[in-house]
PDB file of N, CA and C in Angstrom:
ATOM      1  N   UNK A   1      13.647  19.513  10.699  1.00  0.00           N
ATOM      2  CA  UNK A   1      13.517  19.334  12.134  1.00  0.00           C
ATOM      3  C   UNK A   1      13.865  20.631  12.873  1.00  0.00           C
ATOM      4  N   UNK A   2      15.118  21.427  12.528  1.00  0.00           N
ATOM      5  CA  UNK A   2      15.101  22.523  13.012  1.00  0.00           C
ATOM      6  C   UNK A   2      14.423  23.661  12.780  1.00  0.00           C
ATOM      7  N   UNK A   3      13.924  23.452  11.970  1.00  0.00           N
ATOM      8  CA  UNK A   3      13.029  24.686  11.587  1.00  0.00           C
ATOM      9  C   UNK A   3      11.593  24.673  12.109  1.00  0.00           C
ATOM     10  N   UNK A   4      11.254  23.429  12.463  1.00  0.00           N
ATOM     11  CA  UNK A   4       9.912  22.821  13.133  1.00  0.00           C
ATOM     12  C   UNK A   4      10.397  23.924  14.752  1.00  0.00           C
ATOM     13  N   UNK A   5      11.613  23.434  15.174  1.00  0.00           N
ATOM     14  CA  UNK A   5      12.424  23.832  16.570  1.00  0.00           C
ATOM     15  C   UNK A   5      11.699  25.461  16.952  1.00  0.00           C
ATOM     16  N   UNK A   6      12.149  25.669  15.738  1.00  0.00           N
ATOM     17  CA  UNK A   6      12.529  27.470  15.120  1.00  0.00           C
ATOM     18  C   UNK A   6      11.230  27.826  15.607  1.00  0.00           C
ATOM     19  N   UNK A   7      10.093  27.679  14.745  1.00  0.00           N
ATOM     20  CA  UNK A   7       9.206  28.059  14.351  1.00  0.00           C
ATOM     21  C   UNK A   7       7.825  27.849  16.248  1.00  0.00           C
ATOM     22  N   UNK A   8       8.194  26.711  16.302  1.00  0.00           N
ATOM     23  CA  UNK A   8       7.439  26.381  17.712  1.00  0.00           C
ATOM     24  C   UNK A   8       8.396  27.326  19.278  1.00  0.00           C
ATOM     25  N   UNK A   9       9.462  27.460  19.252  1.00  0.00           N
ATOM     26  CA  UNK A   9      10.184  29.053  20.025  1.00  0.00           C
ATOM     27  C   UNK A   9       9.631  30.241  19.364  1.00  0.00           C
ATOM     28  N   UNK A  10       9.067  30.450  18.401  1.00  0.00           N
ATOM     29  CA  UNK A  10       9.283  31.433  17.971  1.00  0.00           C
ATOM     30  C   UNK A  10       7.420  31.780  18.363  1.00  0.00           C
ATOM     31  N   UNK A  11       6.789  30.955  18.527  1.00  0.00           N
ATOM     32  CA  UNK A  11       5.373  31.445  18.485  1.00  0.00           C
ATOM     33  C   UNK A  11       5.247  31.128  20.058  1.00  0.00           C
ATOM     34  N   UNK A  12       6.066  30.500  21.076  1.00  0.00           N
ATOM     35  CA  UNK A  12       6.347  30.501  22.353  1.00  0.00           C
ATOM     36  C   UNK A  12       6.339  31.818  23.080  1.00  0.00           C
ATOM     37  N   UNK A  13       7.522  32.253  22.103  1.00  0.00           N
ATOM     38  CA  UNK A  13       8.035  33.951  22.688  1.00  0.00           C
ATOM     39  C   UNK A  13       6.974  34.590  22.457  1.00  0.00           C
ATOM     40  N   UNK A  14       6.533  34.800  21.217  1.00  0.00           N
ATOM     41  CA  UNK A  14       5.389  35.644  20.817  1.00  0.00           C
ATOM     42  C   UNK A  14       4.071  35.281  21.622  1.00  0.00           C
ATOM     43  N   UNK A  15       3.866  34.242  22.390  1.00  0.00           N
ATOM     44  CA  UNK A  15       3.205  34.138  23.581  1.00  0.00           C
ATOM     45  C   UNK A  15       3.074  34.418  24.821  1.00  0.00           C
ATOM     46  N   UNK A  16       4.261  34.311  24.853  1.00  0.00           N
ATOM     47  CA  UNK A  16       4.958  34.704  26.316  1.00  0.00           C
ATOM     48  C   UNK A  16       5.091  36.624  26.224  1.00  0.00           C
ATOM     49  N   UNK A  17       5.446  37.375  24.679  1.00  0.00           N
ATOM     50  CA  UNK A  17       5.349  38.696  25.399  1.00  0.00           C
ATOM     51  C   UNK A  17       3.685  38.927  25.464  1.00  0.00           C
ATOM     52  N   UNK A  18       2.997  38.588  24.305  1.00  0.00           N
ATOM     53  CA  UNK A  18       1.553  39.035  24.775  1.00  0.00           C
ATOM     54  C   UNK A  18       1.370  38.455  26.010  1.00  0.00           C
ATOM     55  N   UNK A  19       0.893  37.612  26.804  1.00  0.00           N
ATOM     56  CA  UNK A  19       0.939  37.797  27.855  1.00  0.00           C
ATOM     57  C   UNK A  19       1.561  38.459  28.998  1.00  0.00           C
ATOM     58  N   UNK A  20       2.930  38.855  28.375  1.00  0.00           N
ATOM     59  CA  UNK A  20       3.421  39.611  29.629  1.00  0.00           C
ATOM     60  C   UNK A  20       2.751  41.007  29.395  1.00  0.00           C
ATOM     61  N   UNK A  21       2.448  41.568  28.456  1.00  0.00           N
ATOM     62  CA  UNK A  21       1.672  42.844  27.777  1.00  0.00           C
ATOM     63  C   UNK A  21       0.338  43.105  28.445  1.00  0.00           C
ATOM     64  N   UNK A  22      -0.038  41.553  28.430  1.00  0.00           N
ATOM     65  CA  UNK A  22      -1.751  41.704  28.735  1.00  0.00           C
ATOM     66  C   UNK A  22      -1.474  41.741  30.323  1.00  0.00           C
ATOM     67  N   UNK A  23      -0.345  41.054  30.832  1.00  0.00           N
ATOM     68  CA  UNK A  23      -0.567  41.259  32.435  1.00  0.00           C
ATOM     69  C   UNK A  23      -0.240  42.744  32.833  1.00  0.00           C
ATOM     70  N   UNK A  24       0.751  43.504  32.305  1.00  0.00           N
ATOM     71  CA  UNK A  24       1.408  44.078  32.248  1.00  0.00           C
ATOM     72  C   UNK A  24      -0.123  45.403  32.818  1.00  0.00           C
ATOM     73  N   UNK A  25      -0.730  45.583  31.441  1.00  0.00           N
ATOM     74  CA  UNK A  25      -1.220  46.899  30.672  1.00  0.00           C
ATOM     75  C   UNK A  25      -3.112  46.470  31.033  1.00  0.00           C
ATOM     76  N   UNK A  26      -3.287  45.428  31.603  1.00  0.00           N
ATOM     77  CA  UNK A  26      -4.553  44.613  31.325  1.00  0.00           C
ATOM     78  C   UNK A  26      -5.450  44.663  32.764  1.00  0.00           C
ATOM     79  N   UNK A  27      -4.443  45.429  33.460  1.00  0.00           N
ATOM     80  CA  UNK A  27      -5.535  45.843  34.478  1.00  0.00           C
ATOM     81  C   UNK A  27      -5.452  45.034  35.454  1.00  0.00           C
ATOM     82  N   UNK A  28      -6.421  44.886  37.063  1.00  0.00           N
ATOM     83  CA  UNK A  28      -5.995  44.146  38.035  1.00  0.00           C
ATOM     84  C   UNK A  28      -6.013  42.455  38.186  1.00  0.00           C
ATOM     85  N   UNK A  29      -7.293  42.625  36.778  1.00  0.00           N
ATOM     86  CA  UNK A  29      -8.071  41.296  36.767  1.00  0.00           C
ATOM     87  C   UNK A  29      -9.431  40.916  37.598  1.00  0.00           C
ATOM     88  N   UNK A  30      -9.765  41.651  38.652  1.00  0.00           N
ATOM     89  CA  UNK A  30     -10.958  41.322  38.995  1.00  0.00           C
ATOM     90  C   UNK A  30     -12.357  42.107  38.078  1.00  0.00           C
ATOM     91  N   UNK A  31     -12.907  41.133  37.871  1.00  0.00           N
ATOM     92  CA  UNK A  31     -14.456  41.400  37.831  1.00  0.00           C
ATOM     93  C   UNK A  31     -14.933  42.680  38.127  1.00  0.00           C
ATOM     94  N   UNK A  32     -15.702  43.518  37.300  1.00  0.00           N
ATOM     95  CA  UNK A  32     -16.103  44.876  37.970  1.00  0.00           C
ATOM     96  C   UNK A  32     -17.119  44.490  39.210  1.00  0.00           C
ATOM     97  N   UNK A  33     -16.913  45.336  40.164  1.00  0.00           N
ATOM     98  CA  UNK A  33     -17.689  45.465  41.181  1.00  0.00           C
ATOM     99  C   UNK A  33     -19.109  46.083  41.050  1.00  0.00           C
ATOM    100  N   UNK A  34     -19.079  47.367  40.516  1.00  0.00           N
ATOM    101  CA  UNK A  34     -20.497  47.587  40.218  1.00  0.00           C
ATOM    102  C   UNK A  34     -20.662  47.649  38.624  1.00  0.00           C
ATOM    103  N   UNK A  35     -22.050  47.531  38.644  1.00  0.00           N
ATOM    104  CA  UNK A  35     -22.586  48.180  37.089  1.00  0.00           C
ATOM    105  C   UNK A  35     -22.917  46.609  37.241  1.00  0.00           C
ATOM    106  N   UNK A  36     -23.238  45.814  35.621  1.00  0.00           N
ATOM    107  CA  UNK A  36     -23.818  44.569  35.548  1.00  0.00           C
ATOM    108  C   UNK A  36     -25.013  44.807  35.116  1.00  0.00           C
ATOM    109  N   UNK A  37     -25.693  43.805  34.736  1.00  0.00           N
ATOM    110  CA  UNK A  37     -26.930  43.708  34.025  1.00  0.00           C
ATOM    111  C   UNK A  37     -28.371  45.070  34.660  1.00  0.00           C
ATOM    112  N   UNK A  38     -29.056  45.179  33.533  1.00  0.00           N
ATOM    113  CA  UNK A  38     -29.500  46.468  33.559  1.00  0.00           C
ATOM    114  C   UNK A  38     -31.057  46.003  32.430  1.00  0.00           C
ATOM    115  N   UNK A  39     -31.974  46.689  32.777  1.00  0.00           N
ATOM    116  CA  UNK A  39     -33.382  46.385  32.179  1.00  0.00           C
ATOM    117  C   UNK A  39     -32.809  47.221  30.911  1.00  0.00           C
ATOM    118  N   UNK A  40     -33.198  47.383  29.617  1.00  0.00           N
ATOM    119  CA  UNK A  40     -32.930  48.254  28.330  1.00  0.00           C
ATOM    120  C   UNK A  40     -34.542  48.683  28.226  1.00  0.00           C
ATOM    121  N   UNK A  41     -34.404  49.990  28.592  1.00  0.00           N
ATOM    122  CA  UNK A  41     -35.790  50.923  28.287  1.00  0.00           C
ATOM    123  C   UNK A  41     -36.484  51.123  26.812  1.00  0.00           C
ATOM    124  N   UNK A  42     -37.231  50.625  25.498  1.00  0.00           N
ATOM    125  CA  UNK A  42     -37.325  50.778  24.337  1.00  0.00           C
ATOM    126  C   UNK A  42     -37.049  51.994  23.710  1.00  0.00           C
ATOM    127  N   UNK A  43     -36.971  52.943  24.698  1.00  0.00           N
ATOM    128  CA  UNK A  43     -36.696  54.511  24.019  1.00  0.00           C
ATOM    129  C   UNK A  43     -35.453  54.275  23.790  1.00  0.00           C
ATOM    130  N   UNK A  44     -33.971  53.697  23.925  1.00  0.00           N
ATOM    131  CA  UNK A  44     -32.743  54.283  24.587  1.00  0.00           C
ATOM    132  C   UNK A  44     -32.860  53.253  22.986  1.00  0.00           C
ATOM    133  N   UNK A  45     -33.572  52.165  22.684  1.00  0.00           N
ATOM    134  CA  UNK A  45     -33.201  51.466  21.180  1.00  0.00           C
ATOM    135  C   UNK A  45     -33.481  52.575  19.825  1.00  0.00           C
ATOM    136  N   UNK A  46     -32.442  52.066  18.818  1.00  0.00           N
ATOM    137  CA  UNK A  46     -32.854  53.279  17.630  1.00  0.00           C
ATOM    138  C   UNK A  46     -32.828  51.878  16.649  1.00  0.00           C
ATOM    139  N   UNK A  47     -33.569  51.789  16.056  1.00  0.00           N
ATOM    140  CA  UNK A  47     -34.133  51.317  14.976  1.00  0.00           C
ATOM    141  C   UNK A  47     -32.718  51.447  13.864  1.00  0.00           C
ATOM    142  N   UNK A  48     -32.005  50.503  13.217  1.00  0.00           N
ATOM    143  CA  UNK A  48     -31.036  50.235  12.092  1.00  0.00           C
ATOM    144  C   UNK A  48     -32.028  50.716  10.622  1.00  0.00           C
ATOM    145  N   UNK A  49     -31.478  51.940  10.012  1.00  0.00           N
ATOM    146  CA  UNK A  49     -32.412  52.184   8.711  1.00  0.00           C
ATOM    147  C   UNK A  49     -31.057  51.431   7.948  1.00  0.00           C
ATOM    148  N   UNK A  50     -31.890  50.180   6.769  1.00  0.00           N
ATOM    149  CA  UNK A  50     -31.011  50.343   5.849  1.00  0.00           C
ATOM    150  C   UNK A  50     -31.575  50.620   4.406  1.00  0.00           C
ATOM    151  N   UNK A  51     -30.400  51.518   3.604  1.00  0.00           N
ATOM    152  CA  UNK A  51     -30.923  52.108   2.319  1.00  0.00           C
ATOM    153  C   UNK A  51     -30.489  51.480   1.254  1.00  0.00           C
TER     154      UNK A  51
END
């Protein structure tokens, strides 16, 4: 039973710092403003050779 305790705090914390990491280091959170979908010209594709 305590080790069930243990183990469910223990992947809590390890939740709680990645998220504080990702808020932290992860930028403002909005959506980019520009850029977004874009036509792909066939020249700009290169063909995958496999040998």
């Amino acid at each position: 039973m305590f080790m069930m305790f243990r183990r469910a705090v223990f992947g809590a914390a390890i939740a709680a710092m990645t998220a504080a990491i990702l808020r932290i280091f992860g930028g403002d959170g909005a959506p980019p403003q520009r850029g977004g979908w874009r036509e792909v010209d066939p020249s700009e594709l290169q063909p995958i050779k496999i040998n």
